[in-house]
N, C-alpha and C. Protein backbone atom coordinates (compact mmCIF):
# COMPACT_ATOMS: atom_id res chain seq x y z
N UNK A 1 -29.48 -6.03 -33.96
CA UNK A 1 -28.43 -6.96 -33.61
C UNK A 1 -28.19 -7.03 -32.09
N UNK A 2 -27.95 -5.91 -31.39
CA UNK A 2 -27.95 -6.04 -29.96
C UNK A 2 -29.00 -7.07 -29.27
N UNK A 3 -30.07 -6.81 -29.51
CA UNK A 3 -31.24 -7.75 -29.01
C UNK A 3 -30.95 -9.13 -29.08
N UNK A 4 -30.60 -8.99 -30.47
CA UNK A 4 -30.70 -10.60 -30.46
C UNK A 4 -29.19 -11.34 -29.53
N UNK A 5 -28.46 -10.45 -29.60
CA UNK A 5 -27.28 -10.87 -28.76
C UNK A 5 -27.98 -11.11 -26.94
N UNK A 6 -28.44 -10.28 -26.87
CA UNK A 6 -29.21 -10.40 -25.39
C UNK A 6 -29.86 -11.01 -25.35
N UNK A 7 -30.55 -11.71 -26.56
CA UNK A 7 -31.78 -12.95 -26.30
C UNK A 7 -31.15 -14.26 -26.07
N UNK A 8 -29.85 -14.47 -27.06
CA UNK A 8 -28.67 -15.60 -26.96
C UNK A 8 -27.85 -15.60 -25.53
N UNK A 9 -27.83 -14.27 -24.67
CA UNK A 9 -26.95 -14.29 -23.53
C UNK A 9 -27.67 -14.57 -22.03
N UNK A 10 -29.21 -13.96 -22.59
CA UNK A 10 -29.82 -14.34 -21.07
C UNK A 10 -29.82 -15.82 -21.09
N UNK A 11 -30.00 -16.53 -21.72
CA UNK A 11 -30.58 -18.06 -21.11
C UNK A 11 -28.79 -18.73 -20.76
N UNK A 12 -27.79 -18.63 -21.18
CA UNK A 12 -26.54 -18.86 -21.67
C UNK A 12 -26.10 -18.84 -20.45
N UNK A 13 -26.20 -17.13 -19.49
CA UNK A 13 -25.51 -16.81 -18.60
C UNK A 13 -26.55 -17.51 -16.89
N UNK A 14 -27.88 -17.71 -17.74
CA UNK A 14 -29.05 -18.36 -16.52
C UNK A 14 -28.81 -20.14 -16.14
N UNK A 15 -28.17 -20.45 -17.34
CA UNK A 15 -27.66 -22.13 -16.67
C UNK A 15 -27.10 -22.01 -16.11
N UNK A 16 -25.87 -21.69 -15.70
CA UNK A 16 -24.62 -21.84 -15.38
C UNK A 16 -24.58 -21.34 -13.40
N UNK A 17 -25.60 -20.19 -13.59
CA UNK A 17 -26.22 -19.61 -12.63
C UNK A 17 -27.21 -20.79 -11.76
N UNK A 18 -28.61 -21.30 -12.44
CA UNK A 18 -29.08 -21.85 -11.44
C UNK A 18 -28.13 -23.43 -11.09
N UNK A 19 -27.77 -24.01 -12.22
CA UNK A 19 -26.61 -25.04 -12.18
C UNK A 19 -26.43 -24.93 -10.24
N UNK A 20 -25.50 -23.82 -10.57
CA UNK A 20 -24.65 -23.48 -8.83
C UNK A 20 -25.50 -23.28 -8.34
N UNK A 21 -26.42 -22.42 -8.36
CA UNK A 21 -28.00 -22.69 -7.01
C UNK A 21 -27.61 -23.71 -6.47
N UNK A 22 -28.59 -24.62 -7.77
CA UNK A 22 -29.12 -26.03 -7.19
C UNK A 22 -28.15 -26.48 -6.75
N UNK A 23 -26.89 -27.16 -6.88
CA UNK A 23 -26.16 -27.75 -6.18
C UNK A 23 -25.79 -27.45 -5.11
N UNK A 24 -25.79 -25.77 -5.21
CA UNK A 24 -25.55 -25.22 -3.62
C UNK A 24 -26.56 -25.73 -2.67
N UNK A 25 -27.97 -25.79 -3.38
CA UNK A 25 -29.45 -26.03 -2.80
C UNK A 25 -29.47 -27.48 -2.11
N UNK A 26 -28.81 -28.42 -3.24
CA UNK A 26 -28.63 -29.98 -2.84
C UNK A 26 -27.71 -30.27 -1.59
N UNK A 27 -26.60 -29.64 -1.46
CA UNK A 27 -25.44 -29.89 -0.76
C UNK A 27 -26.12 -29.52 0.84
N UNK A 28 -27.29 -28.65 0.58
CA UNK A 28 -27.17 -28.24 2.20
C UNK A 28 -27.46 -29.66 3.12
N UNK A 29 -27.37 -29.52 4.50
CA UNK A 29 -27.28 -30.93 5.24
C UNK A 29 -28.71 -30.48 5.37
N UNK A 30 -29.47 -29.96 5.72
CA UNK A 30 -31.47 -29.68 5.83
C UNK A 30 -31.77 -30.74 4.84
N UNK A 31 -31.63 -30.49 3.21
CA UNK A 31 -32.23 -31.31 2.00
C UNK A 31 -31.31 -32.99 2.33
N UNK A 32 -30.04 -32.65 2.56
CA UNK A 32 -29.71 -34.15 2.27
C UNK A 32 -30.01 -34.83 3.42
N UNK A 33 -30.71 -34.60 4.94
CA UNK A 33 -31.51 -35.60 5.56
C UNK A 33 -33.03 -35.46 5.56
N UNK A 34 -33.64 -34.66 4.50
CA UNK A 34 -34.85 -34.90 4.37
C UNK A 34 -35.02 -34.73 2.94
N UNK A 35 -34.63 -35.68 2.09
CA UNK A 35 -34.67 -35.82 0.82
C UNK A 35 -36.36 -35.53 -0.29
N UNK A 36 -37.13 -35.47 0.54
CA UNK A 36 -38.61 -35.04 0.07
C UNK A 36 -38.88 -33.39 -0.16
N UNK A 37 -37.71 -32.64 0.54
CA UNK A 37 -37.86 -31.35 0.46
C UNK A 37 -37.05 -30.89 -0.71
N UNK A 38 -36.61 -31.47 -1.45
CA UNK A 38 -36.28 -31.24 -2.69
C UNK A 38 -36.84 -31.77 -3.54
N UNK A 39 -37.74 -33.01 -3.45
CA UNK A 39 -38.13 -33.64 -4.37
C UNK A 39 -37.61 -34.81 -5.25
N UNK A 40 -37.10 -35.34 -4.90
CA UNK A 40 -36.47 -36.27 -5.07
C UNK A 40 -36.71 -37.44 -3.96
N UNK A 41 -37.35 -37.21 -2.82
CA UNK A 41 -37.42 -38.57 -2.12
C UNK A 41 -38.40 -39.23 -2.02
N UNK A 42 -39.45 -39.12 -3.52
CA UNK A 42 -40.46 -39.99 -3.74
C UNK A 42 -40.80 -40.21 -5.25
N UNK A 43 -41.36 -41.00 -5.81
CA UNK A 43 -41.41 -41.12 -7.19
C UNK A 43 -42.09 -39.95 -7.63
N UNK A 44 -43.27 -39.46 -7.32
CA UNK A 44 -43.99 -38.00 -7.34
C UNK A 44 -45.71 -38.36 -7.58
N UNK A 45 -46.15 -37.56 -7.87
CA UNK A 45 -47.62 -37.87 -7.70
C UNK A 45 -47.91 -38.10 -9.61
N UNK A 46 -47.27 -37.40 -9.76
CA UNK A 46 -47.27 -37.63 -11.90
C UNK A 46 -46.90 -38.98 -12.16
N UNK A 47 -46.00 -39.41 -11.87
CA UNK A 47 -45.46 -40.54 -12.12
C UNK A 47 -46.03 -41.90 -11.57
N UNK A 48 -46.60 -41.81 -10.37
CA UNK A 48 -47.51 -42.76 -9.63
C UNK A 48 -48.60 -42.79 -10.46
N UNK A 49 -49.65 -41.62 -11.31
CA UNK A 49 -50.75 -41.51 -11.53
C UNK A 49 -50.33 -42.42 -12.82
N UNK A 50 -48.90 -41.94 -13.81
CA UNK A 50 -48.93 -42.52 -15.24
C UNK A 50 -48.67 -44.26 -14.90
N UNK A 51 -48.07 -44.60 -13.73
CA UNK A 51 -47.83 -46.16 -13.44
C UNK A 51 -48.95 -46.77 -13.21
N UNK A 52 -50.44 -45.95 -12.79
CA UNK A 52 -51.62 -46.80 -12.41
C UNK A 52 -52.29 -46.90 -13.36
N UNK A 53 -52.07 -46.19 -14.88
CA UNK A 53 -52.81 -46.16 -16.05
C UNK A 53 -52.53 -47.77 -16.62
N UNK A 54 -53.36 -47.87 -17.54
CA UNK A 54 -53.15 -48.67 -18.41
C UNK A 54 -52.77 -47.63 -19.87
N UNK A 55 -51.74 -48.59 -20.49
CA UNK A 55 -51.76 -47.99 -21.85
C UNK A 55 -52.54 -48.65 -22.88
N UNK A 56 -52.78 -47.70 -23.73
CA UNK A 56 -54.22 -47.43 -24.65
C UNK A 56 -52.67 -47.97 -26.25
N UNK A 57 -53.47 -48.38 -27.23
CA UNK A 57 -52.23 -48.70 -28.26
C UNK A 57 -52.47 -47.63 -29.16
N UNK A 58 -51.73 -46.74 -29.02
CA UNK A 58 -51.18 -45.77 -30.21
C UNK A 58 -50.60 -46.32 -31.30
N UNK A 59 -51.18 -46.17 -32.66
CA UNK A 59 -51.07 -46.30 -33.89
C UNK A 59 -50.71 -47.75 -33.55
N UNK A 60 -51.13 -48.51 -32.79
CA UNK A 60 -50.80 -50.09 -33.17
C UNK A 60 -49.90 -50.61 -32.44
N UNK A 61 -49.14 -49.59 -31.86
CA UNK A 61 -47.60 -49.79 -31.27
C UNK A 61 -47.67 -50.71 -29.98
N UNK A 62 -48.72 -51.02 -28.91
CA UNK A 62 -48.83 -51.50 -27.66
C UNK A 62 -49.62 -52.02 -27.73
């Protein structure tokens, strides 16, 4: 029983934690005038690659 209480508390007590990171992380004035160093100030290289695809029709759907 303990365990499993500690398996339910690590992830529980780890949001809340990086939550405040990141926002601490966002707020600094470094990231908010160079918005690429967080990632956020470009669409990304994943997302460019899935926009140059063509889609293929899965089960008929496209």
């Amino acid at each position: 029983m303990p365990l499993f209480i500690g398996v339910i508390a690590s992830p529980v007590s780890a949001m809340p934690l990086m939550w405040v990171l990141a926002e601490w992380a966002v707020g600094r004035r470094a990231v908010q005038t160079r918005p690429k160093m967080s990632g956020v100030g470009t669409v990304g290289g994943l997302r460019t690659w899935q926009a140059g695809r063509t889609r293929r029709a899965v089960f008929g759907r496209f």
